[in-house]
Protein backbone atom coordinates (compact mmCIF):
# COMPACT_ATOMS: atom_id res chain seq x y z
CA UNK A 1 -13.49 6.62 0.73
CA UNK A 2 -12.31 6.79 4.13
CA UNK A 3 -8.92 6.37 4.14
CA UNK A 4 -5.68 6.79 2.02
CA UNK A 5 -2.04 6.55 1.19
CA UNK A 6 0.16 6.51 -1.34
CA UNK A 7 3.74 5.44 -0.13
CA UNK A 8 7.02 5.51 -2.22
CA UNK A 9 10.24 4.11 -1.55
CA UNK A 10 13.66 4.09 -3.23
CA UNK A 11 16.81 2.13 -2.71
CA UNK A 12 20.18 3.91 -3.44
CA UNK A 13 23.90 2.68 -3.56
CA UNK A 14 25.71 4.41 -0.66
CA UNK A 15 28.47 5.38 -2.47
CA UNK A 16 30.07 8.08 -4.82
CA UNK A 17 30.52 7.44 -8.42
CA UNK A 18 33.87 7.64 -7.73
CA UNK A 19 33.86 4.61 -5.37
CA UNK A 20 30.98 2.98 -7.14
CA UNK A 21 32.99 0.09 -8.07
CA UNK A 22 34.08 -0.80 -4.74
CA UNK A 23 30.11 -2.52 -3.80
CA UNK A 24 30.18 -4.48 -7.16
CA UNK A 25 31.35 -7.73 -5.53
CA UNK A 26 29.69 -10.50 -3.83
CA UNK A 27 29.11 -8.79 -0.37
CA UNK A 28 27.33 -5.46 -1.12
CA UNK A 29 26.44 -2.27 0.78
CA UNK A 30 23.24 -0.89 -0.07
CA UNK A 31 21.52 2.32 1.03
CA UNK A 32 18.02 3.06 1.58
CA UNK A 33 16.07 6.43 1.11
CA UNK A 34 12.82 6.61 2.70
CA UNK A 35 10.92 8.65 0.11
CA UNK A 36 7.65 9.14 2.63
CA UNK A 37 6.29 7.53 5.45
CA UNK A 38 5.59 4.04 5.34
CA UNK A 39 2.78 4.33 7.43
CA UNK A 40 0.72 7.85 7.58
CA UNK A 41 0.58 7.84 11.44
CA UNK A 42 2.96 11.20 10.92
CA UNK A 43 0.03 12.54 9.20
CA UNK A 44 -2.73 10.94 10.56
CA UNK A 45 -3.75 11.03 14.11
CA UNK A 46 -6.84 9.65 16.23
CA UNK A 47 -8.28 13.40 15.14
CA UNK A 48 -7.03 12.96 11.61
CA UNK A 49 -4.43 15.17 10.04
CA UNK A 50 -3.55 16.72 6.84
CA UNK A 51 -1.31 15.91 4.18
CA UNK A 52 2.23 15.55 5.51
CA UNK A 53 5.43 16.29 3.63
CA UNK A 54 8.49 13.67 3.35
CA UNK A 55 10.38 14.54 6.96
CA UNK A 56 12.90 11.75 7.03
CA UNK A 57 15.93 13.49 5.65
CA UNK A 58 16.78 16.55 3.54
CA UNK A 59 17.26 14.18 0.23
CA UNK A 60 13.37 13.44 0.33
CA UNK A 61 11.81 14.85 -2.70
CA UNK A 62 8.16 13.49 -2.76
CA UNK A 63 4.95 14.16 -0.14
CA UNK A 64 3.40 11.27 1.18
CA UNK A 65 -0.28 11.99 0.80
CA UNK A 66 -2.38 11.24 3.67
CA UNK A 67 -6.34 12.21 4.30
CA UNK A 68 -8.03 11.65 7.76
CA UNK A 69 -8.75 8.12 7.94
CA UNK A 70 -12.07 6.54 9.93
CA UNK A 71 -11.55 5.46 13.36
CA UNK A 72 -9.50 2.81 13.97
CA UNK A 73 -8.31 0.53 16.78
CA UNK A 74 -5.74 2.01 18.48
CA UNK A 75 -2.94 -0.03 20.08
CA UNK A 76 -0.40 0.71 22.64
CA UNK A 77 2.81 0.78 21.73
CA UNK A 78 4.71 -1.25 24.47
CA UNK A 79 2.56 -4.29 24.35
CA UNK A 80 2.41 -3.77 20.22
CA UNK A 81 6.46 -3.84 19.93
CA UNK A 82 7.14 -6.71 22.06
CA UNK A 83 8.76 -9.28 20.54
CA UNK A 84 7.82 -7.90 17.28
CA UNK A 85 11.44 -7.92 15.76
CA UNK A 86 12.32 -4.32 14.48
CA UNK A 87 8.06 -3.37 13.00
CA UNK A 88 8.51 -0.23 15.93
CA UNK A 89 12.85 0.67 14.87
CA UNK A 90 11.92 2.67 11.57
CA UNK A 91 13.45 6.04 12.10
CA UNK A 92 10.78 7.64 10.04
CA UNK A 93 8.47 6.68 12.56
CA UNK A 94 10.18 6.88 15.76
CA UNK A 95 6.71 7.47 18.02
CA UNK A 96 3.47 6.04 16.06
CA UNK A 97 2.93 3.94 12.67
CA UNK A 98 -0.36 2.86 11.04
CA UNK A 99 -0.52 -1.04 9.96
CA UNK A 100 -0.62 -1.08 6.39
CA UNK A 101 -0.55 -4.02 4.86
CA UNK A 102 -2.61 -6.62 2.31
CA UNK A 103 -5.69 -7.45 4.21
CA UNK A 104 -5.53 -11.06 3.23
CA UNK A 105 -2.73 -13.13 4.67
CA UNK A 106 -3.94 -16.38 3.58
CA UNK A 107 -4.07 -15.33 -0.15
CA UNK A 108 -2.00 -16.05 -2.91
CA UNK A 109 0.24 -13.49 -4.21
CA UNK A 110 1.36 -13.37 -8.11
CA UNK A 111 4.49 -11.27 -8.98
CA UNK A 112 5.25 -10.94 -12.36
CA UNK A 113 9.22 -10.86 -13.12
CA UNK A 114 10.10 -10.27 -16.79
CA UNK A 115 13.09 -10.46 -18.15
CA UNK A 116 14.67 -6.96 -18.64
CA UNK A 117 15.65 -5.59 -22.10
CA UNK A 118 19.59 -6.71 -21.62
CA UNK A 119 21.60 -9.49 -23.48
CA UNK A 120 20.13 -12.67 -23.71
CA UNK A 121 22.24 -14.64 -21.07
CA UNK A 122 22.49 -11.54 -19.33
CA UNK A 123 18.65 -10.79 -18.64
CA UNK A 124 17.96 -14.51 -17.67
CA UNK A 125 20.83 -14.58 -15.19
CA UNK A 126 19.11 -10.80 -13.65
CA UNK A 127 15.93 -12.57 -13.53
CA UNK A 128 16.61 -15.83 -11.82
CA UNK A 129 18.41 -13.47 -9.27
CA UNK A 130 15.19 -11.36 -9.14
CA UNK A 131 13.29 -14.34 -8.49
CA UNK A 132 15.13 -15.75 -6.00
CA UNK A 133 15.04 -12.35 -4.13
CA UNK A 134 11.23 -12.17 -4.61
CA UNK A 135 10.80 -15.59 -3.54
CA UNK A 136 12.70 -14.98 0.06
CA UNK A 137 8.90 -14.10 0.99
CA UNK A 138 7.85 -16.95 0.40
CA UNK A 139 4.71 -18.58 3.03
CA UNK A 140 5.58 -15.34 5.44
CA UNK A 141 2.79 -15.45 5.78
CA UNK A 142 1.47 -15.38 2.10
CA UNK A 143 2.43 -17.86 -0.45
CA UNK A 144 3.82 -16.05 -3.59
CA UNK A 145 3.64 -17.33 -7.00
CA UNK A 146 5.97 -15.86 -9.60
CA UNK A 147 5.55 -15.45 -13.13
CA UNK A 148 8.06 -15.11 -15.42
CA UNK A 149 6.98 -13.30 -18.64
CA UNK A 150 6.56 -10.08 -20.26
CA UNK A 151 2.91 -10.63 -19.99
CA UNK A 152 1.07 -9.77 -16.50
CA UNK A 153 -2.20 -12.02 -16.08
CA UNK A 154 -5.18 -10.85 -14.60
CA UNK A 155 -5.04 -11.53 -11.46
CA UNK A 156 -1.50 -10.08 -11.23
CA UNK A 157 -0.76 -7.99 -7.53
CA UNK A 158 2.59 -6.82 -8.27
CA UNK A 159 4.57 -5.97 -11.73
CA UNK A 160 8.35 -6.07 -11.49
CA UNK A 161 9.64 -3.19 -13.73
CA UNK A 162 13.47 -2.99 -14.83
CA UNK A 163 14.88 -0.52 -15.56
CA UNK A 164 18.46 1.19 -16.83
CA UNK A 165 18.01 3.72 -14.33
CA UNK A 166 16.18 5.13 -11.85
CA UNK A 167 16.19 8.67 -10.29
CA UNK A 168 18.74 9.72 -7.91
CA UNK A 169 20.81 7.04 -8.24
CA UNK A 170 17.89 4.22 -7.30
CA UNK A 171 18.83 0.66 -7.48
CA UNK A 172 14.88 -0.02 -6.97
CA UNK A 173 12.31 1.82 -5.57
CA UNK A 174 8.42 0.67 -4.09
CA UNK A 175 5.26 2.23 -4.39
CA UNK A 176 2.24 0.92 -2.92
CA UNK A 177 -1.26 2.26 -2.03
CA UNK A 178 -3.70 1.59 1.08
CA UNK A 179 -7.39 2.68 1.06
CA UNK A 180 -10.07 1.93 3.18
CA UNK A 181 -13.97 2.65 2.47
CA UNK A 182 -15.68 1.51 5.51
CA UNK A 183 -14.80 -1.85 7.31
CA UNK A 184 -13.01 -2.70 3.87
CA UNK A 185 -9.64 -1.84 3.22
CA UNK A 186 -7.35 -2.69 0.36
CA UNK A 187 -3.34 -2.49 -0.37
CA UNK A 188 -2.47 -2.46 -3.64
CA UNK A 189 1.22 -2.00 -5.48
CA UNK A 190 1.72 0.45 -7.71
CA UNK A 191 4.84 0.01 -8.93
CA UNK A 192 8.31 -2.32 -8.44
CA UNK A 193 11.05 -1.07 -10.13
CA UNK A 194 14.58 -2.95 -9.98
CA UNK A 195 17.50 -1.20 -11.87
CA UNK A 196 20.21 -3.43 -13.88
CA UNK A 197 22.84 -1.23 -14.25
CA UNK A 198 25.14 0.63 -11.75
CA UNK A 199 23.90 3.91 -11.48
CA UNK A 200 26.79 5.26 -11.70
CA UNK A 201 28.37 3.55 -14.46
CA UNK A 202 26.13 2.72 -17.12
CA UNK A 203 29.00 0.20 -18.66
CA UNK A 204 28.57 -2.13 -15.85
CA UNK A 205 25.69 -4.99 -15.30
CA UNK A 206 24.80 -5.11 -11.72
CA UNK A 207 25.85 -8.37 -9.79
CA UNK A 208 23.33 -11.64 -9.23
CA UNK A 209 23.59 -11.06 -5.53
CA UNK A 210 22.89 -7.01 -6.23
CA UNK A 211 19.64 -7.79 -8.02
CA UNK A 212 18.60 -10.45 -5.29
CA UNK A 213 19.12 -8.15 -2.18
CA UNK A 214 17.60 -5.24 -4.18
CA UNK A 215 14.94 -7.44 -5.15
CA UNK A 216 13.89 -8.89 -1.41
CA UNK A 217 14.26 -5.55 -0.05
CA UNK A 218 11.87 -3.72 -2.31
CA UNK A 219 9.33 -7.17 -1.79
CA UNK A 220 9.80 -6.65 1.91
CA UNK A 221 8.31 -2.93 0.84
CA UNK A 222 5.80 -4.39 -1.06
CA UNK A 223 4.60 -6.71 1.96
CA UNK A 224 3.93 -3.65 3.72
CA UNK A 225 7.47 -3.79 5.91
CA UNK A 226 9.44 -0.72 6.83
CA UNK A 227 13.34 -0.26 7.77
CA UNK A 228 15.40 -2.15 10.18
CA UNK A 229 17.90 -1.14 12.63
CA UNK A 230 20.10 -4.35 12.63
CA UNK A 231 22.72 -4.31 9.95
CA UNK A 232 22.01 -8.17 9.03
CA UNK A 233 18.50 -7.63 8.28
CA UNK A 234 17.40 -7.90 4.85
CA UNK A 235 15.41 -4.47 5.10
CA UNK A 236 18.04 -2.52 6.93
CA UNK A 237 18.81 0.83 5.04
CA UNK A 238 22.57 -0.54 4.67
CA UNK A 239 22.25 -4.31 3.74
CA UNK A 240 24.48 -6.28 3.59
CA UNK A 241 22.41 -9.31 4.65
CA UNK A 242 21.99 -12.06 1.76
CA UNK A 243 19.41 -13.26 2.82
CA UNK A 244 15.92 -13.10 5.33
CA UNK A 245 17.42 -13.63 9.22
CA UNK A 246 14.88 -15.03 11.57
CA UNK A 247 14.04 -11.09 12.66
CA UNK A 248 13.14 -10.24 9.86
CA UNK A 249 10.13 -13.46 9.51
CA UNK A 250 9.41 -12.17 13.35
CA UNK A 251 9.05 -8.53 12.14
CA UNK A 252 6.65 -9.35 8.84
CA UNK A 253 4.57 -12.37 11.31
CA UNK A 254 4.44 -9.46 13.67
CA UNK A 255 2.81 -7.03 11.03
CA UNK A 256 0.43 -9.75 9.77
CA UNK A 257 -0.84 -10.34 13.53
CA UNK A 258 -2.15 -6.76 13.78
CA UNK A 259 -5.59 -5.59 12.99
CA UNK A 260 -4.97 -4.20 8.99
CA UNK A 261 -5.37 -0.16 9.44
CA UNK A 262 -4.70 -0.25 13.22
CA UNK A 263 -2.90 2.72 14.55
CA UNK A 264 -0.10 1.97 17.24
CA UNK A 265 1.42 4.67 19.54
């Protein structure tokens, strides 16, 4: 093995629990938490580098594991960021980023959305609203197919967990993997978790349009997609966006046009 990353990410309300209340309504403010680098480019440089620990903020907990990759086509910047919506704005990587992404853009992708363990009416109503979310992907540039069941098939690439809670407050978090053994690499999920209660306030269901930002942000994740810096794109760390704007089709077109492992600075 030449190459590889493992890459989490976690989605947190921006408010107190005192004030939680106040983003349980139709337009809702959500706050992101890097919780490593998406891309290793920190970490790995055209000499390689060594393990790097979460640097975004002081609330990052984990270590985003990185081992010196093989060499890879190295892109400048400049010409790389042009007209490429906001794939060079992340703040965690202000200077260089590594493309990480599935290697296939013409595939299929299955998601698997179950319902979550909530009242009957209650869990369909999250999951359609999951769905939905997931689905705001859709042909950009993969076609996703969703299945809704408890039951992941075979040929499943990502597993929607819910959950009652996450750590720290999470309304969802992302983990995915990248690896690359030669001239092959692979991205793989490794987990997709979605929260259905307010974190802080266990009595209360989170909202339909909650679930469905929550849920295209973390897919955006999943897709390989970092942070934006515009506050009515779906994947900036505050978003209040309901739903994809053109930037942010530009900014996932512009990260499927790149060579997969390609290392810009």
């Amino acid at each position: 093995m030449d190459g590889h990353s493992s890459l989490p990410r976690g989605l947190f309300l921006s408010s107190a629990p005192e004030t939680s209340s106040r983003i349980l309504g139709t337009v809702v403010v959500l706050a992101l938490c890097l919780l490593g680098a998406r891309t290793a480019a920190d970490a790995w440089s055209a000499a390689g580098g060594d393990p790097t620990p979460c640097s975004r903020d002081t609330d990052c907990r984990e270590r985003t594991r990185a081992v010196k990759a093989a060499p890879a086509e190295l892109l400048q910047r400049d010409t790389v960021c042009r007209d490429a919506g906001y794939l060079c704005a992340d703040p965690a990587e202000p200077d260089s980023f590594r493309v990480l992404r599935w290697p296939d853009p013409d595939r299929i992708l299955t998601v698997v959305v179950p319902t979550p363990d909530e009242e009957r009416g209650t869990a369909a109503r999250l999951q359609r609203a999951a769905v939905r979310g997931v689905l705001r992907w859709d042909g950009t540039p993969m076609r996703i197919r969703v299945v809704e069941g408890r039951v992941a098939p075979a040929d499943a690439d990502v597993t929607l967990r819910w959950a009652a809670r996450l750590d720290d407050g999470r309304l969802g978090s992302t983990r995915y993997e990248w690896r690359r053994s030669g001239e092959t690499t692979r991205f793989r999920v490794l987990d997709l978790a979605l929260v259905t209660r307010d974190p802080f306030d266990a009595r209360r269901i989170l909202t339909d349009d909650q679930v469905e930002l929550a849920a295209a942000h973390e897919m955006g994740h999943a897709l390989g997609l970092g942070h934006s810096d515009a506050p009515e794109d779906v994947m900036y760390p505050e978003n209040t966006a309901v739903r994809l704007t053109a930037r942010d089709y530009a900014t996932v077109a512009a990260l499927y046009r790149l060579p997969d492992g390609a290392l810009v600075r």
